[in-house]
PDB file of N, CA and C in Angstrom:
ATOM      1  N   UNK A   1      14.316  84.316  71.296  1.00  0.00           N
ATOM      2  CA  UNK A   1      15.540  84.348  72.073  1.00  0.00           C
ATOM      3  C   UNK A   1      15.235  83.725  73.434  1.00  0.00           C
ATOM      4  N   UNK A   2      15.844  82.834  73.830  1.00  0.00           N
ATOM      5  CA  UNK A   2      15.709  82.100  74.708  1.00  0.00           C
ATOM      6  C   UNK A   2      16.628  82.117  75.857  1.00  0.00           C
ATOM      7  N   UNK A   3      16.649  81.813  77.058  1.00  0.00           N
ATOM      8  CA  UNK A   3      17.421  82.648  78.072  1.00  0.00           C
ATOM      9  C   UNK A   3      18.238  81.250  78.196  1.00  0.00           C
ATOM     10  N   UNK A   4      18.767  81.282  79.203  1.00  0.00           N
ATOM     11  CA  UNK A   4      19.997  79.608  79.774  1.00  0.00           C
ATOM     12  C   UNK A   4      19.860  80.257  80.802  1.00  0.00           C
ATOM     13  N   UNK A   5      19.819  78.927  82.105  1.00  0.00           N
ATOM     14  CA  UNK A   5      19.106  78.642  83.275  1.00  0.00           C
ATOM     15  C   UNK A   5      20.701  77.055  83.695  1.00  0.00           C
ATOM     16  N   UNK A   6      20.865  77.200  85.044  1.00  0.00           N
ATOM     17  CA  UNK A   6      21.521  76.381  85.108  1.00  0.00           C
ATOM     18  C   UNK A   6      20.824  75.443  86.057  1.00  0.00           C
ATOM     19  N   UNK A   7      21.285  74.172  85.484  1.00  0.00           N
ATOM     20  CA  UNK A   7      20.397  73.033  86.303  1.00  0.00           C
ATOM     21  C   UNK A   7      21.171  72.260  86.948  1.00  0.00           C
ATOM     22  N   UNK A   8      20.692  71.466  88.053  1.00  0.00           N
ATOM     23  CA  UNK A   8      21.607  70.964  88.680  1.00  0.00           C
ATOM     24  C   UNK A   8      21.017  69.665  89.138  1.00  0.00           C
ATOM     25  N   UNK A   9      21.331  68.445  89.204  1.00  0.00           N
ATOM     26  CA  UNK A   9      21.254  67.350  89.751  1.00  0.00           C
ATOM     27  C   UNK A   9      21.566  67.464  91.633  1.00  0.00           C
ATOM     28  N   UNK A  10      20.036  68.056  91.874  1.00  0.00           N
ATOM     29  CA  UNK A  10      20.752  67.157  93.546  1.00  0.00           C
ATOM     30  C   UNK A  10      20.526  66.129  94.321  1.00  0.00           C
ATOM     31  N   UNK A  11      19.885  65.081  93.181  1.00  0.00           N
ATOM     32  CA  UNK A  11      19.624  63.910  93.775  1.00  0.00           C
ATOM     33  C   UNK A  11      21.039  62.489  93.885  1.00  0.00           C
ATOM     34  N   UNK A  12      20.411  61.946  94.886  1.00  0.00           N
ATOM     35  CA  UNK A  12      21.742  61.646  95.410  1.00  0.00           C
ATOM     36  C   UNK A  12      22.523  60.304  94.153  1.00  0.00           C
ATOM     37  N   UNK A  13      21.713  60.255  93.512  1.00  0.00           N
ATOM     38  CA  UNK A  13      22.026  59.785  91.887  1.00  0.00           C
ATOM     39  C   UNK A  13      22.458  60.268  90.385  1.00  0.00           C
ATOM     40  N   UNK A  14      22.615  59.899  89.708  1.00  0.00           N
ATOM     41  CA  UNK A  14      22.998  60.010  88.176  1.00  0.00           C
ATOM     42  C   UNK A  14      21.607  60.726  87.787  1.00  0.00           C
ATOM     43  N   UNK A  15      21.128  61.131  86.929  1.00  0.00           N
ATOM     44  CA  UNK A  15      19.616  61.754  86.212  1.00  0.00           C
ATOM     45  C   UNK A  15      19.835  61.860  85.115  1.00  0.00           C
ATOM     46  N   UNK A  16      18.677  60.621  83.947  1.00  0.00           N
ATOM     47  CA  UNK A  16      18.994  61.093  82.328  1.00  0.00           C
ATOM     48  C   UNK A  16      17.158  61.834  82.870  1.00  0.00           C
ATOM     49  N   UNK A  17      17.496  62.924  82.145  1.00  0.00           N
ATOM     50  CA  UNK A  17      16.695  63.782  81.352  1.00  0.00           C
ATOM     51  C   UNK A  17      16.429  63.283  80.035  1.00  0.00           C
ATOM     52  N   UNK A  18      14.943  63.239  79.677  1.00  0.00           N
ATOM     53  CA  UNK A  18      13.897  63.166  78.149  1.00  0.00           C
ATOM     54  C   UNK A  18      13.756  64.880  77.509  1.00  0.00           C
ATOM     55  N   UNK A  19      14.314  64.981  76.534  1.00  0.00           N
ATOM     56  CA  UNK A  19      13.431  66.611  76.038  1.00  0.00           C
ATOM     57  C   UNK A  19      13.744  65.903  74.216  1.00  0.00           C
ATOM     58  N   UNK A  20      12.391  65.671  74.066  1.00  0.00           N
ATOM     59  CA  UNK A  20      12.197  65.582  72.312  1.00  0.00           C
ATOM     60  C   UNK A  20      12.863  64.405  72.439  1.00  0.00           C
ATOM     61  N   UNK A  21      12.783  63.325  72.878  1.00  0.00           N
ATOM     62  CA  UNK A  21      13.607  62.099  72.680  1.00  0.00           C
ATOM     63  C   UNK A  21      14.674  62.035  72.830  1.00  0.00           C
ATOM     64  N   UNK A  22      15.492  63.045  73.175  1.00  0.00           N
ATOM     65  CA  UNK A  22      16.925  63.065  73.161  1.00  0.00           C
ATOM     66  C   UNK A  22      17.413  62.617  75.210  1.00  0.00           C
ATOM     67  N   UNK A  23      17.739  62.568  74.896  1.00  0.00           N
ATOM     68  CA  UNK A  23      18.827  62.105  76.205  1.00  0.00           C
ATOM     69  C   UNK A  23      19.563  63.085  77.011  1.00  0.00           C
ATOM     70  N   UNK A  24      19.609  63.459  78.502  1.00  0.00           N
ATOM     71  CA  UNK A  24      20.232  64.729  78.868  1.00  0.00           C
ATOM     72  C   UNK A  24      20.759  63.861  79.855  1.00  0.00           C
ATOM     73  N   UNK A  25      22.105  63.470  79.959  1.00  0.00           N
ATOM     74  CA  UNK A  25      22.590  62.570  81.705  1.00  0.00           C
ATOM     75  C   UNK A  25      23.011  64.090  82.183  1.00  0.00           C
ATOM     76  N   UNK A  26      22.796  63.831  83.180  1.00  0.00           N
ATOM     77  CA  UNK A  26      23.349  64.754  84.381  1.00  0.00           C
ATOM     78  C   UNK A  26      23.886  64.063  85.530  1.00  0.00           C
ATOM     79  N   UNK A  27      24.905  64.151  85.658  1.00  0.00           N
ATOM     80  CA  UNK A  27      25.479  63.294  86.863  1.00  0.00           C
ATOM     81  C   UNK A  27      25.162  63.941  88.410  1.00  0.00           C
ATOM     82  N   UNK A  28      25.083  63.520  89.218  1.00  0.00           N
ATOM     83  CA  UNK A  28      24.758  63.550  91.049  1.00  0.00           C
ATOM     84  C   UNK A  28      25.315  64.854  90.820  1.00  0.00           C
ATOM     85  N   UNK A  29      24.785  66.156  91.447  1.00  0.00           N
ATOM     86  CA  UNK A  29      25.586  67.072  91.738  1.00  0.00           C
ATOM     87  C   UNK A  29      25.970  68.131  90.843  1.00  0.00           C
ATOM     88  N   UNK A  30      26.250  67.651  89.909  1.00  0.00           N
ATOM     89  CA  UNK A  30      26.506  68.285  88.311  1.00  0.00           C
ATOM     90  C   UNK A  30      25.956  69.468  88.471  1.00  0.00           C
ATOM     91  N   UNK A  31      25.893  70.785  87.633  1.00  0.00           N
ATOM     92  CA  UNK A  31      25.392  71.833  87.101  1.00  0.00           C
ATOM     93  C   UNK A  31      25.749  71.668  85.776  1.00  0.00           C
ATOM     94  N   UNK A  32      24.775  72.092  85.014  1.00  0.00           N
ATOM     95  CA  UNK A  32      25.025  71.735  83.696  1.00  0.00           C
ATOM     96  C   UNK A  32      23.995  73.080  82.965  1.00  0.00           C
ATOM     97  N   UNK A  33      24.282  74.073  82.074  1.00  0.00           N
ATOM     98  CA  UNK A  33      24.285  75.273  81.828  1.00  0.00           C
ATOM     99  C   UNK A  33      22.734  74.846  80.738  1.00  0.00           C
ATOM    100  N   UNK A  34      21.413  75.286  80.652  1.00  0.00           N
ATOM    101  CA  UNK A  34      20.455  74.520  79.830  1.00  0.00           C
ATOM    102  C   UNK A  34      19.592  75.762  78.954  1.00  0.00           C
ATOM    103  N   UNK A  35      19.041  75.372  77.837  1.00  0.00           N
ATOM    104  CA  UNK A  35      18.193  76.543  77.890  1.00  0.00           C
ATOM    105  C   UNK A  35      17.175  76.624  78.854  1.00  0.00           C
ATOM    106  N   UNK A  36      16.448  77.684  78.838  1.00  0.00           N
ATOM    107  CA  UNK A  36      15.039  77.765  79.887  1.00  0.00           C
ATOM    108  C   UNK A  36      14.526  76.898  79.779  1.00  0.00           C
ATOM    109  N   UNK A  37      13.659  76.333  78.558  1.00  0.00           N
ATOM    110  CA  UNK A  37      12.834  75.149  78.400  1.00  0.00           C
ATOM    111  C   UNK A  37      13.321  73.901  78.718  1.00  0.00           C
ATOM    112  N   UNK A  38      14.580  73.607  78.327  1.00  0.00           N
ATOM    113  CA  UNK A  38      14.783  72.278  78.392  1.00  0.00           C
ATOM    114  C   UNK A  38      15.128  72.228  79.940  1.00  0.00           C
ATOM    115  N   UNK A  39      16.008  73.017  80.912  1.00  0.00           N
ATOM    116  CA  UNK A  39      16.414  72.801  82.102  1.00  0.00           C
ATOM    117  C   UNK A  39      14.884  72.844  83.247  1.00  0.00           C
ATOM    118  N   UNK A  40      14.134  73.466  82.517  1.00  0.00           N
ATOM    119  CA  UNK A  40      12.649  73.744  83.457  1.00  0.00           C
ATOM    120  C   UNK A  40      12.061  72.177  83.220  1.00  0.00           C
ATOM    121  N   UNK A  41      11.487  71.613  81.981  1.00  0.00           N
ATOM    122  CA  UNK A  41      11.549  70.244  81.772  1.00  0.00           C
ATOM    123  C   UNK A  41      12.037  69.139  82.476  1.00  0.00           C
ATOM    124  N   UNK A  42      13.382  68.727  82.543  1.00  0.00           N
ATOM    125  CA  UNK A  42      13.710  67.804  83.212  1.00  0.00           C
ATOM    126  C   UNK A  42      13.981  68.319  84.491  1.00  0.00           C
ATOM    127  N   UNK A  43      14.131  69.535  85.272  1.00  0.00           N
ATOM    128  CA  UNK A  43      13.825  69.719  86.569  1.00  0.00           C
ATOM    129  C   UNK A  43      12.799  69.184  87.279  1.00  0.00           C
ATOM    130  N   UNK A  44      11.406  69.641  86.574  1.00  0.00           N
ATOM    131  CA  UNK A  44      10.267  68.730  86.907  1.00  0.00           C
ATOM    132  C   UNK A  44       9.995  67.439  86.335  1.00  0.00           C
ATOM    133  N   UNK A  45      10.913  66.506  85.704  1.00  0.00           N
ATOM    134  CA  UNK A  45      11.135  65.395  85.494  1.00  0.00           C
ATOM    135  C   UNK A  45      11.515  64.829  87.492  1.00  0.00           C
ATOM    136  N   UNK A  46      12.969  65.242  87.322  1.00  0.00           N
ATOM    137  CA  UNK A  46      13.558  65.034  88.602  1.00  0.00           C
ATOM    138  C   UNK A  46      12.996  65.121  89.855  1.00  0.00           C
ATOM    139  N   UNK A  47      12.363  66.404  89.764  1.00  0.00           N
ATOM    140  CA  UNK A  47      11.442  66.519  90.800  1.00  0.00           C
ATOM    141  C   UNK A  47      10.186  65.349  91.325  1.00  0.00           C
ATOM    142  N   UNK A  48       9.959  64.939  90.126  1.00  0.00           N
ATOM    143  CA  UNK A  48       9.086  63.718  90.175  1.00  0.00           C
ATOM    144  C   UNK A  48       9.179  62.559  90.829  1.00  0.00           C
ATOM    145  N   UNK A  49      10.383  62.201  90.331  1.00  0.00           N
ATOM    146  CA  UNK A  49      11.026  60.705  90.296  1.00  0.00           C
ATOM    147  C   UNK A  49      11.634  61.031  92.030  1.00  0.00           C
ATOM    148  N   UNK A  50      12.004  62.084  92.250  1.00  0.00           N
ATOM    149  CA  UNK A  50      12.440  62.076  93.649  1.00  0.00           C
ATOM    150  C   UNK A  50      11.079  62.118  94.887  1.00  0.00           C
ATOM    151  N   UNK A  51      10.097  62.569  94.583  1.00  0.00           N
ATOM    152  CA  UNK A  51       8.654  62.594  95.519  1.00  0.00           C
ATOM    153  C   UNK A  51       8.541  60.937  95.144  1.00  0.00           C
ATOM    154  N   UNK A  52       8.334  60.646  93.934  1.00  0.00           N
ATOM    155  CA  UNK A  52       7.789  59.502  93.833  1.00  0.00           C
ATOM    156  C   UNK A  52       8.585  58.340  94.365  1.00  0.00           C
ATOM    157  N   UNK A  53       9.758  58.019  94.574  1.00  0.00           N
ATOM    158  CA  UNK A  53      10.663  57.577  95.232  1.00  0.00           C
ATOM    159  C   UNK A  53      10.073  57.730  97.072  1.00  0.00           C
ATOM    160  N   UNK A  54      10.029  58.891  97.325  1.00  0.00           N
ATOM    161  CA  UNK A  54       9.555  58.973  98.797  1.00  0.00           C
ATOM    162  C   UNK A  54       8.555  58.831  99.304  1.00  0.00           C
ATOM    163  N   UNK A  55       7.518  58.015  97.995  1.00  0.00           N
ATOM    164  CA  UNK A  55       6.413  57.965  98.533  1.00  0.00           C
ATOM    165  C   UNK A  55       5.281  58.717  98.255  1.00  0.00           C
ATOM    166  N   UNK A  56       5.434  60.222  97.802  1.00  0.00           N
ATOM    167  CA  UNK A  56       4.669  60.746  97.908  1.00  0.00           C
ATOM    168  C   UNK A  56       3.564  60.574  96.607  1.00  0.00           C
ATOM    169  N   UNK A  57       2.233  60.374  96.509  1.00  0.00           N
ATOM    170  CA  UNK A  57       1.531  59.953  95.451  1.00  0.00           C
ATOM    171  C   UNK A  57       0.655  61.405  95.120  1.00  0.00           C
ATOM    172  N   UNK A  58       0.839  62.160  95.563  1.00  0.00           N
ATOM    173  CA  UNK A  58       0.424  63.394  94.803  1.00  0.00           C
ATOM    174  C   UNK A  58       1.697  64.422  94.529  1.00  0.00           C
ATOM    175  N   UNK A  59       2.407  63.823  93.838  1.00  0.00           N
ATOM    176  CA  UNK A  59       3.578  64.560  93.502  1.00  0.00           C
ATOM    177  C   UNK A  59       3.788  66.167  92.297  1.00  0.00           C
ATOM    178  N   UNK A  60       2.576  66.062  91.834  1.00  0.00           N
ATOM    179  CA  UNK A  60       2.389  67.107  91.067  1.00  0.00           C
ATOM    180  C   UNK A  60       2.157  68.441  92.322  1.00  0.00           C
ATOM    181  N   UNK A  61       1.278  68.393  93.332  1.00  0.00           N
ATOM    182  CA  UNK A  61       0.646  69.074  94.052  1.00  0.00           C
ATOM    183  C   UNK A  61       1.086  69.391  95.141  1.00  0.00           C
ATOM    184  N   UNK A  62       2.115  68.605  95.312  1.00  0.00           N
ATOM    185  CA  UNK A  62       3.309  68.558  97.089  1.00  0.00           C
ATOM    186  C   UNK A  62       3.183  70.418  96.759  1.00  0.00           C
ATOM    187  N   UNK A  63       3.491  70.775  98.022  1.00  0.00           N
ATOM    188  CA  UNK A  63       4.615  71.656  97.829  1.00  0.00           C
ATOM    189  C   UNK A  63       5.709  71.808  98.216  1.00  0.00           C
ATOM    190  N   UNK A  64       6.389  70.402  98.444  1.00  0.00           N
ATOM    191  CA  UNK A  64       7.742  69.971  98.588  1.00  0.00           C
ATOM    192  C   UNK A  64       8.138  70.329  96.955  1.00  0.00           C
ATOM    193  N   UNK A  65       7.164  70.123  95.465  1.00  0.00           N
ATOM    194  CA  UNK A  65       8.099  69.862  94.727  1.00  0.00           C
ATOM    195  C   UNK A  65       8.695  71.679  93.986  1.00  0.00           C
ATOM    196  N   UNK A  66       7.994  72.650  94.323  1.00  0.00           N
ATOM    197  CA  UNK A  66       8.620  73.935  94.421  1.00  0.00           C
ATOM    198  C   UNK A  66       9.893  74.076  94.945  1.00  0.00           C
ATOM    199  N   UNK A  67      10.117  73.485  96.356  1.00  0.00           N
ATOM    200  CA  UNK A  67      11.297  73.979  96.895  1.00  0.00           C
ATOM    201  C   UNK A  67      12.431  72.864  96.548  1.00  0.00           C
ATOM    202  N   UNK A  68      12.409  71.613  95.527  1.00  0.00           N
ATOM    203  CA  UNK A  68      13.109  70.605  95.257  1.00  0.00           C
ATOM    204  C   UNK A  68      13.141  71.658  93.583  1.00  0.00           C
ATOM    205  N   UNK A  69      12.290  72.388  92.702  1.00  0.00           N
ATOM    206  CA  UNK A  69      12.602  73.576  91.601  1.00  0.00           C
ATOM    207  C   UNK A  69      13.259  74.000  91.854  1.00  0.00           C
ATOM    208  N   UNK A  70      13.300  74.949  92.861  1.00  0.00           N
ATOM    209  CA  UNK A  70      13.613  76.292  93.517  1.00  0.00           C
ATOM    210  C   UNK A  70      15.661  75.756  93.472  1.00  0.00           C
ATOM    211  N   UNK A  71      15.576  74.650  94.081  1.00  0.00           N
ATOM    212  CA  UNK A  71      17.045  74.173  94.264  1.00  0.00           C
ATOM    213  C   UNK A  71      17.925  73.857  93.195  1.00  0.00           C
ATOM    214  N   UNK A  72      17.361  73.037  92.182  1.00  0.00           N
ATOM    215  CA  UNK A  72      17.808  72.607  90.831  1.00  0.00           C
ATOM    216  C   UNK A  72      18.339  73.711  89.936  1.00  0.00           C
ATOM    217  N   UNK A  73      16.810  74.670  89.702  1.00  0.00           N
ATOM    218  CA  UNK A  73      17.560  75.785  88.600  1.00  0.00           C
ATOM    219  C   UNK A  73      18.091  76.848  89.741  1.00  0.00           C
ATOM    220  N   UNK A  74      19.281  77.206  89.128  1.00  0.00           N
ATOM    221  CA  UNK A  74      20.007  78.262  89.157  1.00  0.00           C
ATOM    222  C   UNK A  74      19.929  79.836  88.572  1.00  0.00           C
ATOM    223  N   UNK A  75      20.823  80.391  88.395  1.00  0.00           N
ATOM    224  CA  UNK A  75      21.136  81.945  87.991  1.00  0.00           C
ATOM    225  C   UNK A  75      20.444  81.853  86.219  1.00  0.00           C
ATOM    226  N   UNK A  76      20.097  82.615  85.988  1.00  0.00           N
ATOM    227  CA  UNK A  76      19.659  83.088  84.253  1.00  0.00           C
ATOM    228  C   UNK A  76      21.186  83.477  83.368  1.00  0.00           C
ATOM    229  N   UNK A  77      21.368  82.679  82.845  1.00  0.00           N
ATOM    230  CA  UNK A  77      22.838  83.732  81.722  1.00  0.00           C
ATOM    231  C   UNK A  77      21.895  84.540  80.539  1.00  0.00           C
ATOM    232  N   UNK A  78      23.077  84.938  79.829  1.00  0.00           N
ATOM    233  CA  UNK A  78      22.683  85.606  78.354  1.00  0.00           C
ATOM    234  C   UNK A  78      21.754  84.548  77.786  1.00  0.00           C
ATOM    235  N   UNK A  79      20.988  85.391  76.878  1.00  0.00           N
ATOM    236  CA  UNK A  79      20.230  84.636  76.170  1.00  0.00           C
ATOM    237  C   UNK A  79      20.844  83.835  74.676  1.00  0.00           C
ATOM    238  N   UNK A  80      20.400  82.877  74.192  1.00  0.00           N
ATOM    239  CA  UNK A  80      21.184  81.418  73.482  1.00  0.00           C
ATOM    240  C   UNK A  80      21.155  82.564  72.175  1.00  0.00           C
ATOM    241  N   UNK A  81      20.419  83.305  71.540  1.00  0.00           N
ATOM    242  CA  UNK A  81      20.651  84.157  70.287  1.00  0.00           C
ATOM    243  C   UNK A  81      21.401  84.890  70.257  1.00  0.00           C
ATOM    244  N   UNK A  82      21.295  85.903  71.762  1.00  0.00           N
ATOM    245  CA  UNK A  82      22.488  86.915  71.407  1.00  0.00           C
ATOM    246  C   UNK A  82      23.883  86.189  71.022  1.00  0.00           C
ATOM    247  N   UNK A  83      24.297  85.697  71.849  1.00  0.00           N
ATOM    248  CA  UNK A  83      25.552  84.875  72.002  1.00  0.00           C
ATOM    249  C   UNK A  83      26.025  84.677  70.296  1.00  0.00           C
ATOM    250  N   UNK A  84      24.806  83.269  69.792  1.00  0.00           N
ATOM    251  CA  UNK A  84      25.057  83.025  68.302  1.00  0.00           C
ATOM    252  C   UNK A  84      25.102  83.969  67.210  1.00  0.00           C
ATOM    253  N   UNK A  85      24.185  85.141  67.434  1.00  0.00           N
ATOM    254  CA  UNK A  85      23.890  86.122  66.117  1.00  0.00           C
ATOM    255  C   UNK A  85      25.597  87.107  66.269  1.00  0.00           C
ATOM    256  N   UNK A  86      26.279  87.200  67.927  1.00  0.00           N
ATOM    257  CA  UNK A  86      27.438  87.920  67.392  1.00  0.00           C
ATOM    258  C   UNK A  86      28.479  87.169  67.098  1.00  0.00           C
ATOM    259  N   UNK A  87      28.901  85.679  66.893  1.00  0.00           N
ATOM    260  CA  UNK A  87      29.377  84.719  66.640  1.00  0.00           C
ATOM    261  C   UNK A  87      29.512  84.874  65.022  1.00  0.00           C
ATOM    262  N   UNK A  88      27.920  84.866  64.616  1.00  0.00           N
ATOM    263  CA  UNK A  88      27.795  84.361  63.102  1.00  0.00           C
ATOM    264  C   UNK A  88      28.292  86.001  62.370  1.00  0.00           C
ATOM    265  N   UNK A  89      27.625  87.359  63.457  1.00  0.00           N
ATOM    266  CA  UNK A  89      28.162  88.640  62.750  1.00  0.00           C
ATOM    267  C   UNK A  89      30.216  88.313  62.431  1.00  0.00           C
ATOM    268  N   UNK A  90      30.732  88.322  63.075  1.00  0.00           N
ATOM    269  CA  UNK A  90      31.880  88.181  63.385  1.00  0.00           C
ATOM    270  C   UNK A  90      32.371  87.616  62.288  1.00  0.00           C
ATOM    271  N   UNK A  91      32.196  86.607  62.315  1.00  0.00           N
ATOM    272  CA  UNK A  91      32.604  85.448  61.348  1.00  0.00           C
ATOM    273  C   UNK A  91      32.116  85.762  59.756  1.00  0.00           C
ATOM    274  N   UNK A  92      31.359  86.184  59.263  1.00  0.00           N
ATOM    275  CA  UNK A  92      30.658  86.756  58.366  1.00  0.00           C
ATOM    276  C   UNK A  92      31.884  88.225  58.162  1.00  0.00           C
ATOM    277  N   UNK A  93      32.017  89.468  59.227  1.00  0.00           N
ATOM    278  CA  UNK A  93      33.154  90.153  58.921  1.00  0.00           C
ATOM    279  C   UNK A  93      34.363  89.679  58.536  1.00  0.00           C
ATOM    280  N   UNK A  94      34.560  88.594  59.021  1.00  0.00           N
ATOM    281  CA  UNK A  94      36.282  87.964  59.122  1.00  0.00           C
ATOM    282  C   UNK A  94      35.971  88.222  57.581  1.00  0.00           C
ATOM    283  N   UNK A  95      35.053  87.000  56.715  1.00  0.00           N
ATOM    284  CA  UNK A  95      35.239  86.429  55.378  1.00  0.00           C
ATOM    285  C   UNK A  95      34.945  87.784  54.903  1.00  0.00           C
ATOM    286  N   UNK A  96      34.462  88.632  54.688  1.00  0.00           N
ATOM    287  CA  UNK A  96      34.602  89.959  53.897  1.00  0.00           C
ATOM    288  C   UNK A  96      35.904  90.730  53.767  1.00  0.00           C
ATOM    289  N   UNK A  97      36.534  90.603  54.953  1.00  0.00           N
ATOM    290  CA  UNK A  97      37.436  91.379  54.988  1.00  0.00           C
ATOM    291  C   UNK A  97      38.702  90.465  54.169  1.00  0.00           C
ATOM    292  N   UNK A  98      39.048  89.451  54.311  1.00  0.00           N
ATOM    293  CA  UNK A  98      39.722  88.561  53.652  1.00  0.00           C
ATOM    294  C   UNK A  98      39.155  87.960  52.103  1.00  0.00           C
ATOM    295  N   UNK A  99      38.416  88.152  51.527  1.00  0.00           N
ATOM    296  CA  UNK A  99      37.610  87.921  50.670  1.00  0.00           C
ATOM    297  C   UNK A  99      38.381  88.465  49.415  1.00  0.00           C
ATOM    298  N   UNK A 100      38.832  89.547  49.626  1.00  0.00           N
ATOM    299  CA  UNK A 100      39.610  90.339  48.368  1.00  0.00           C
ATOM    300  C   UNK A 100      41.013  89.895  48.377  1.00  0.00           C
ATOM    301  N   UNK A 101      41.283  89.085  49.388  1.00  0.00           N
ATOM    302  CA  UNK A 101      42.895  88.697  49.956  1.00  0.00           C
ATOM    303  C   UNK A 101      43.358  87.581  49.194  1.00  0.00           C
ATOM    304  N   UNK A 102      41.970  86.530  48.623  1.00  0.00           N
ATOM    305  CA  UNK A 102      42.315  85.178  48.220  1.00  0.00           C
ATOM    306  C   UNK A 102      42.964  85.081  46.696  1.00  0.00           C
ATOM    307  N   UNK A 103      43.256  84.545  46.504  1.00  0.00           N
ATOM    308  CA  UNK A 103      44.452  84.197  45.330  1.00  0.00           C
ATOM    309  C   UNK A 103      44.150  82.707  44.476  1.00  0.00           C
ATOM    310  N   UNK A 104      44.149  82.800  43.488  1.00  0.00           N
ATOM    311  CA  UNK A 104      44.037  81.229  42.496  1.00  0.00           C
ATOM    312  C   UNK A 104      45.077  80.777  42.618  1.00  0.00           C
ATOM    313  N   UNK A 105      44.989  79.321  42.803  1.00  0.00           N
ATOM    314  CA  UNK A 105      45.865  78.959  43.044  1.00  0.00           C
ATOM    315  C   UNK A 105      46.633  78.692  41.279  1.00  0.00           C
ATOM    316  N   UNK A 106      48.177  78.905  41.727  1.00  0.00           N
ATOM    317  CA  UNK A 106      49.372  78.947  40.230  1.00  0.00           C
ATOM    318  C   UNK A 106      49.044  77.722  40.029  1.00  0.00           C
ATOM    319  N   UNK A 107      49.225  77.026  38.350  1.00  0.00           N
ATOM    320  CA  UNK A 107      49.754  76.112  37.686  1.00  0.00           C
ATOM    321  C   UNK A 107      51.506  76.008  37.959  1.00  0.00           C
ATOM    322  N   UNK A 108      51.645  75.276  38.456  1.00  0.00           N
ATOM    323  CA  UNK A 108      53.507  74.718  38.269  1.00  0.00           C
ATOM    324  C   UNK A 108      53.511  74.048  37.162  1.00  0.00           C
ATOM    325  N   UNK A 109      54.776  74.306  36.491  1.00  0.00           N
ATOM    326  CA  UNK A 109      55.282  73.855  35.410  1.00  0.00           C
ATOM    327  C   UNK A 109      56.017  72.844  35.761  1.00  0.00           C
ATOM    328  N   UNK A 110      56.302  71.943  34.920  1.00  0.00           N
ATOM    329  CA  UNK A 110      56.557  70.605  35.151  1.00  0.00           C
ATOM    330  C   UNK A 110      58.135  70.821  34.573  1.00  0.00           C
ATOM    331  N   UNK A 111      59.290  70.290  35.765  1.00  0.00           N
ATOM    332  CA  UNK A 111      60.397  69.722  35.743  1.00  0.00           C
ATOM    333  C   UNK A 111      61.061  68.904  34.458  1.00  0.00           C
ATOM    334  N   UNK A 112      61.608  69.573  33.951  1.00  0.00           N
ATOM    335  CA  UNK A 112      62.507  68.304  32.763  1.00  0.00           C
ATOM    336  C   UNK A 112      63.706  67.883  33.168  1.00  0.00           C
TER     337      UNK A 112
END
């Protein structure tokens, strides 16, 4: 179970994010709702590209790039399972309860 972390673009640009090859744009400013892993990931993506931009060549080790973290992620929500497992419970009740409700469909007899 994995938590969601909100991330935020505060560079004064657009930001695609890499996680598994896939593609994450985040526009200037944006908050955009992530799991833990993936929003922690391209945070320190961002974080990068913004030291390295300013120059700085030990950008792993700043400790500018903590307080450029610290800014990006946001508040913790619910975690990504709970959410889905009462989604899929739910939905799983609906079809039981309607299950005894369904009907074959009639043959119509044909018009002379």
């Amino acid at each position: 179970m994995e938590n969601i972390l909100n991330f935020t673009n505060i560079d004064s640009e657009d930001f695609v994010g890499m996680y598994t090859g896939e593609e994450i744009p985040v526009r200037k400013g944006e908050t955009k709702a992530l799991t833990d892993t993936i929003a922690k990931h391209i945070a320190d993506q961002l974080a990068t590209k913004i030291l390295i931009r300013e120059g700085i060549t030990d950008y792993l080790g700043n400790p500018k790039r903590e307080i450029l973290l610290k800014e990006m992620l946001g508040e913790i929500k619910v975690p990504v399972k709970e959410e889905e497992e009462e989604e899929e419970e739910e939905e799983e009740e609906k079809e039981e309860e309607f299950e005894g409700l369904k009907k074959k469909p009639r043959k119509r007899k044909a018009k002379k």
